[in-house]
C-alpha atoms as a PDB file:
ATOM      1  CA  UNK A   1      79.087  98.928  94.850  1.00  0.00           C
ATOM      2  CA  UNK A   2      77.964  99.976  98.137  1.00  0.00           C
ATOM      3  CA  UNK A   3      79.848 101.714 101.100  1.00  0.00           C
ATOM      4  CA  UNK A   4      79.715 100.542 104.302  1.00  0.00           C
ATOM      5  CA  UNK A   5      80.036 103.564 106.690  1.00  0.00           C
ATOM      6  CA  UNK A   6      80.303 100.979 109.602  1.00  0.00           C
ATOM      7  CA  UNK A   7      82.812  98.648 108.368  1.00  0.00           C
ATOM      8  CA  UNK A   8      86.930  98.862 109.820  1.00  0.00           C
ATOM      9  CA  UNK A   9      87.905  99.373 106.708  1.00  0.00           C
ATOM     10  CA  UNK A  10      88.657 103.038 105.182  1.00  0.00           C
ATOM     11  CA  UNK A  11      85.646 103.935 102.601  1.00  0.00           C
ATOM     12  CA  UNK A  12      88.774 105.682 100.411  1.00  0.00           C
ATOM     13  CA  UNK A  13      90.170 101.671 100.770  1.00  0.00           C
ATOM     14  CA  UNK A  14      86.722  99.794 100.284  1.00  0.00           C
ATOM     15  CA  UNK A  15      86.420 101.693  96.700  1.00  0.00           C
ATOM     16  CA  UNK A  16      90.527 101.097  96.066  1.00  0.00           C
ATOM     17  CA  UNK A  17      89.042  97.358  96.782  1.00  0.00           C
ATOM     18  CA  UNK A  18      86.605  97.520  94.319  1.00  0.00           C
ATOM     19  CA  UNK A  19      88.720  99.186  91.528  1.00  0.00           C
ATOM     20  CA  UNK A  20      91.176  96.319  91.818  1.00  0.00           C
ATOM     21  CA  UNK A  21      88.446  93.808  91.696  1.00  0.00           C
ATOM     22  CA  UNK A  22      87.293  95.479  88.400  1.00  0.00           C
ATOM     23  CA  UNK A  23      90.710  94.900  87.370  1.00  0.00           C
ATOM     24  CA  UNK A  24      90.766  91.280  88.066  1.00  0.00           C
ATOM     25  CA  UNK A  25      87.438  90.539  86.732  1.00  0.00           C
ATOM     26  CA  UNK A  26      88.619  92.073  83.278  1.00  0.00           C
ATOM     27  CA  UNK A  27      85.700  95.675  83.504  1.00  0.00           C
ATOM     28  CA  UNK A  28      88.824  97.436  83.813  1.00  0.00           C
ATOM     29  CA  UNK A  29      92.103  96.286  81.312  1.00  0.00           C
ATOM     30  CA  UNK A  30      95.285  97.898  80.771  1.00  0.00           C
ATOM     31  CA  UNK A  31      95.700 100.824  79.031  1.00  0.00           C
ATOM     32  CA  UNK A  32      91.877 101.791  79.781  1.00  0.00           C
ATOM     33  CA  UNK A  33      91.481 104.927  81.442  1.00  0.00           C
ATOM     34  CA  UNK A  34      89.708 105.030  84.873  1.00  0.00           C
ATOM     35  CA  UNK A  35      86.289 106.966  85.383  1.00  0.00           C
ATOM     36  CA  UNK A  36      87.268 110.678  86.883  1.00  0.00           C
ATOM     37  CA  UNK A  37      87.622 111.763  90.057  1.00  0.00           C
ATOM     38  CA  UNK A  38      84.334 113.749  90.100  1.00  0.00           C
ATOM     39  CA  UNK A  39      82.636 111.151  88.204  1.00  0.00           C
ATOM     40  CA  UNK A  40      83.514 108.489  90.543  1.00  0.00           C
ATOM     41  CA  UNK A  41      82.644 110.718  93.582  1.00  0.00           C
ATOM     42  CA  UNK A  42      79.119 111.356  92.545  1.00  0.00           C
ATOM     43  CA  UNK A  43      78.490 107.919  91.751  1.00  0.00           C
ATOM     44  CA  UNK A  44      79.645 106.732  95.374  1.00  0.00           C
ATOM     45  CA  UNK A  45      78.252 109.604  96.926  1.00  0.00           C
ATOM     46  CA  UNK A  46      81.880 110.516  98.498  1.00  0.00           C
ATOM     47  CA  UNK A  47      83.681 113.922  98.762  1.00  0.00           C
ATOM     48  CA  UNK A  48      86.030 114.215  96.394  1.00  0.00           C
ATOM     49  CA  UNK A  49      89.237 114.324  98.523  1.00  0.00           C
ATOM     50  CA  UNK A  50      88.047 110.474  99.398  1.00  0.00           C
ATOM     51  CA  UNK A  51      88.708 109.628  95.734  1.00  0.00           C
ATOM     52  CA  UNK A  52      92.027 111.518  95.261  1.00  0.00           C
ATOM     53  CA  UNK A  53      93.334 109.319  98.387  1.00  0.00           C
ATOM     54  CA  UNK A  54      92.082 106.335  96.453  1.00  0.00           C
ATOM     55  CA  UNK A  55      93.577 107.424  93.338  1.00  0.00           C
ATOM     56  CA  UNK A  56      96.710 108.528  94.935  1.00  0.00           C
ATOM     57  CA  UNK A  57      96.952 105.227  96.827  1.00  0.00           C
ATOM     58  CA  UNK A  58      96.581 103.264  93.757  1.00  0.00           C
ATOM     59  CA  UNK A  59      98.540 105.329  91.568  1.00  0.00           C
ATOM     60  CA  UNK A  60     101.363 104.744  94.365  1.00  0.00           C
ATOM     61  CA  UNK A  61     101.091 101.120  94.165  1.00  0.00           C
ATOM     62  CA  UNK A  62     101.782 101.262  90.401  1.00  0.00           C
ATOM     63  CA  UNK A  63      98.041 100.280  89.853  1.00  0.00           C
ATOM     64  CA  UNK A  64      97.399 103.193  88.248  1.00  0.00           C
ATOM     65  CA  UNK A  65      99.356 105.351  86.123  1.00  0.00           C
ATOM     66  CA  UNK A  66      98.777 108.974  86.232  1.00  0.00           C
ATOM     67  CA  UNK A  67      98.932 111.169  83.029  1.00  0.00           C
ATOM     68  CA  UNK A  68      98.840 114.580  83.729  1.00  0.00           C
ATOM     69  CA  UNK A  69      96.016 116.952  82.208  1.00  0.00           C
ATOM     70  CA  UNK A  70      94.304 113.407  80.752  1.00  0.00           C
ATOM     71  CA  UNK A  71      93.455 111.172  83.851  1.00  0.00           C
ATOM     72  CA  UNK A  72      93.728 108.376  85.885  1.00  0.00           C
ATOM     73  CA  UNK A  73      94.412 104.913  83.472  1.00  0.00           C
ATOM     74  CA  UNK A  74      95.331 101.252  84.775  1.00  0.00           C
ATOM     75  CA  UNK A  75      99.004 100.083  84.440  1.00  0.00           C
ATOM     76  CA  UNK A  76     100.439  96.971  82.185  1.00  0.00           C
ATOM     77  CA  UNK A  77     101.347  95.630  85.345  1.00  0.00           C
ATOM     78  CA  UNK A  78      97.941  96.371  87.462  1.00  0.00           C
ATOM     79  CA  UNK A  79      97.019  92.782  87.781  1.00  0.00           C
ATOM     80  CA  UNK A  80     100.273  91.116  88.436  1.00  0.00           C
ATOM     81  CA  UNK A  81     100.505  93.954  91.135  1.00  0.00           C
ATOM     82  CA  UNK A  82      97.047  93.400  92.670  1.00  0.00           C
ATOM     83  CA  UNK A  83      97.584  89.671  92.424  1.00  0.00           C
ATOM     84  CA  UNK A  84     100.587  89.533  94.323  1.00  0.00           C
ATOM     85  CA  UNK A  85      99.368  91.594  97.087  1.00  0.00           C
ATOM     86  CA  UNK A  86      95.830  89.519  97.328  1.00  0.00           C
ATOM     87  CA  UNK A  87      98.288  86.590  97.560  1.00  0.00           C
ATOM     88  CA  UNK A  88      99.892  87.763 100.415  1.00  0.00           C
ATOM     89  CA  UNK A  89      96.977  88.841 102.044  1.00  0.00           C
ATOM     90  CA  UNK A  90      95.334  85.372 101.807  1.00  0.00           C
ATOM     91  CA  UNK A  91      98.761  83.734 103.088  1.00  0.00           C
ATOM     92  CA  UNK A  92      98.881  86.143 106.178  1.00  0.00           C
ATOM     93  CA  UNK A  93      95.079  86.334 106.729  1.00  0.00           C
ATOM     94  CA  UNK A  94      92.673  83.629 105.300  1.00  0.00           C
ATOM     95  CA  UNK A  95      95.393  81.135 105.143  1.00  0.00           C
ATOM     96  CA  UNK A  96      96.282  80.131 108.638  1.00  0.00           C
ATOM     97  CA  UNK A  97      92.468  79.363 109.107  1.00  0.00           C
ATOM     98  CA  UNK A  98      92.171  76.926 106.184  1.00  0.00           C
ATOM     99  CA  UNK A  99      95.199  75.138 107.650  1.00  0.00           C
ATOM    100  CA  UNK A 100      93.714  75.214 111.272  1.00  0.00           C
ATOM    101  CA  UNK A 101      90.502  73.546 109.698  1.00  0.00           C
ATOM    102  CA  UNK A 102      92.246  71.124 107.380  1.00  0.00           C
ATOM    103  CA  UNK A 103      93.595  69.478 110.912  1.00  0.00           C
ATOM    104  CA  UNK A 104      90.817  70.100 112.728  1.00  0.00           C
ATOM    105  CA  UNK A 105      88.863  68.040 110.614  1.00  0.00           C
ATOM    106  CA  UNK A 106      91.519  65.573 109.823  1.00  0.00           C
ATOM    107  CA  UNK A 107      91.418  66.051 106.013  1.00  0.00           C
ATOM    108  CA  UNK A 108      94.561  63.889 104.420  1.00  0.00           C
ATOM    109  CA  UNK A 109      95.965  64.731 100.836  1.00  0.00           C
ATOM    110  CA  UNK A 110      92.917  62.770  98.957  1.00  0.00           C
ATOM    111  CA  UNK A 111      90.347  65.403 100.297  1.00  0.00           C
ATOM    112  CA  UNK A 112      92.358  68.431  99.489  1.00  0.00           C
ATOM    113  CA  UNK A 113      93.098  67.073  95.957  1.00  0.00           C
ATOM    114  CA  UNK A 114      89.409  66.579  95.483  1.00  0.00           C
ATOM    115  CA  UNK A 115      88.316  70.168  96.786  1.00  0.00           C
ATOM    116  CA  UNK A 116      91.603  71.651  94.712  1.00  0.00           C
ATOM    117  CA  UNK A 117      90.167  69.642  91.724  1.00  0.00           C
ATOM    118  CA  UNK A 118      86.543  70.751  92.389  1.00  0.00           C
ATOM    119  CA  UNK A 119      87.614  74.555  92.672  1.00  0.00           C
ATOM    120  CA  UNK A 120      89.432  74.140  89.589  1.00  0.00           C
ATOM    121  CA  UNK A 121      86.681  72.820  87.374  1.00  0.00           C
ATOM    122  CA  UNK A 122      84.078  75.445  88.724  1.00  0.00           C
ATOM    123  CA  UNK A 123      82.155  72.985  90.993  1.00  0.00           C
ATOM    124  CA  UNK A 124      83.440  74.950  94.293  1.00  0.00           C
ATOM    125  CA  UNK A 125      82.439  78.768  94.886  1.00  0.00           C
END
C-alpha cells in the first residue's frame, strides 16, 4: 500500500483503511496477530507514533484486541465491526449518489434487478 501525503484523509487513517481491508479480504483472520508497531512503521515509511494512533484507533473500535507484552491481534468480531461501519458509510456517502443517478437516468426496478443480479454473479466490478 501506498500513502498519499496529499490526500484529506489522515495517513494514521489511510493505513487503519487498509488494515480493515486486509480484514475483509481474509490476509488478516481472527485470532491472527497483527504485524508490530515498528514493523509496520518501517514498511510504510511512517514514524512510529503514526502507527500507535492507528493501532489505538482500531484497538478502540474493538477491531483489534490488545494483549499486553504480546501485541496487537484482530478481534472475533473485527469484520462484523468493520462491516457495519463501511455500511454506514456507503448509506451516508456513496449512497445518495446512486439514488440521484438511478432517477436521473430513469432506471425502473427491471434495470436495478439486472445490475443487482450482475454484481452478484461477478459480472459487475
Amino acid at each position: 500500500m501506498s500513502i498519499d501525503y496529499k490526500a484529506t484523509k489522515g495517513i494514521f487513517q489511510q493505513i487503519a483503511d487498509n488494515l480493515c481491508l486486509q480484514i475483509l479480504e481474509g490476509k488478516l483472520n481472527a485470532g491472527d496477530r497483527v504485524p508490530s508497531v515498528r514493523d509496520l512503521s518501517a514498511e510504510f515509511e511512517v514514524n512510529r507514533n503514526t502507527l500507535l494512533r492507528t493501532y489505538s484507533i482500531l484497538n478502540e473500535a474493538g477491531i483489534f484486541e490488545n494483549k499486553r507484552g504480546v501485541g496487537f491481534f484482530v478481534s472475533v468480531n473485527a469484520i462484523e465491526l468493520i462491516r457495519g461501519t463501511e455500511k454506514t458509510e456507503f448509506f451516508k456517502n456513496e449512497l445518495p449518489a446512486f439514488v440521484r443517478k438511478v432517477k436521473t437516468l430513469k432506471l425502473n426496478s427491471e434495470d436495478l434487478k439486472e445490475l443487482l443480479t450482475a454484481i452478484k454473479e461477478n459480472e459487475i466490478l
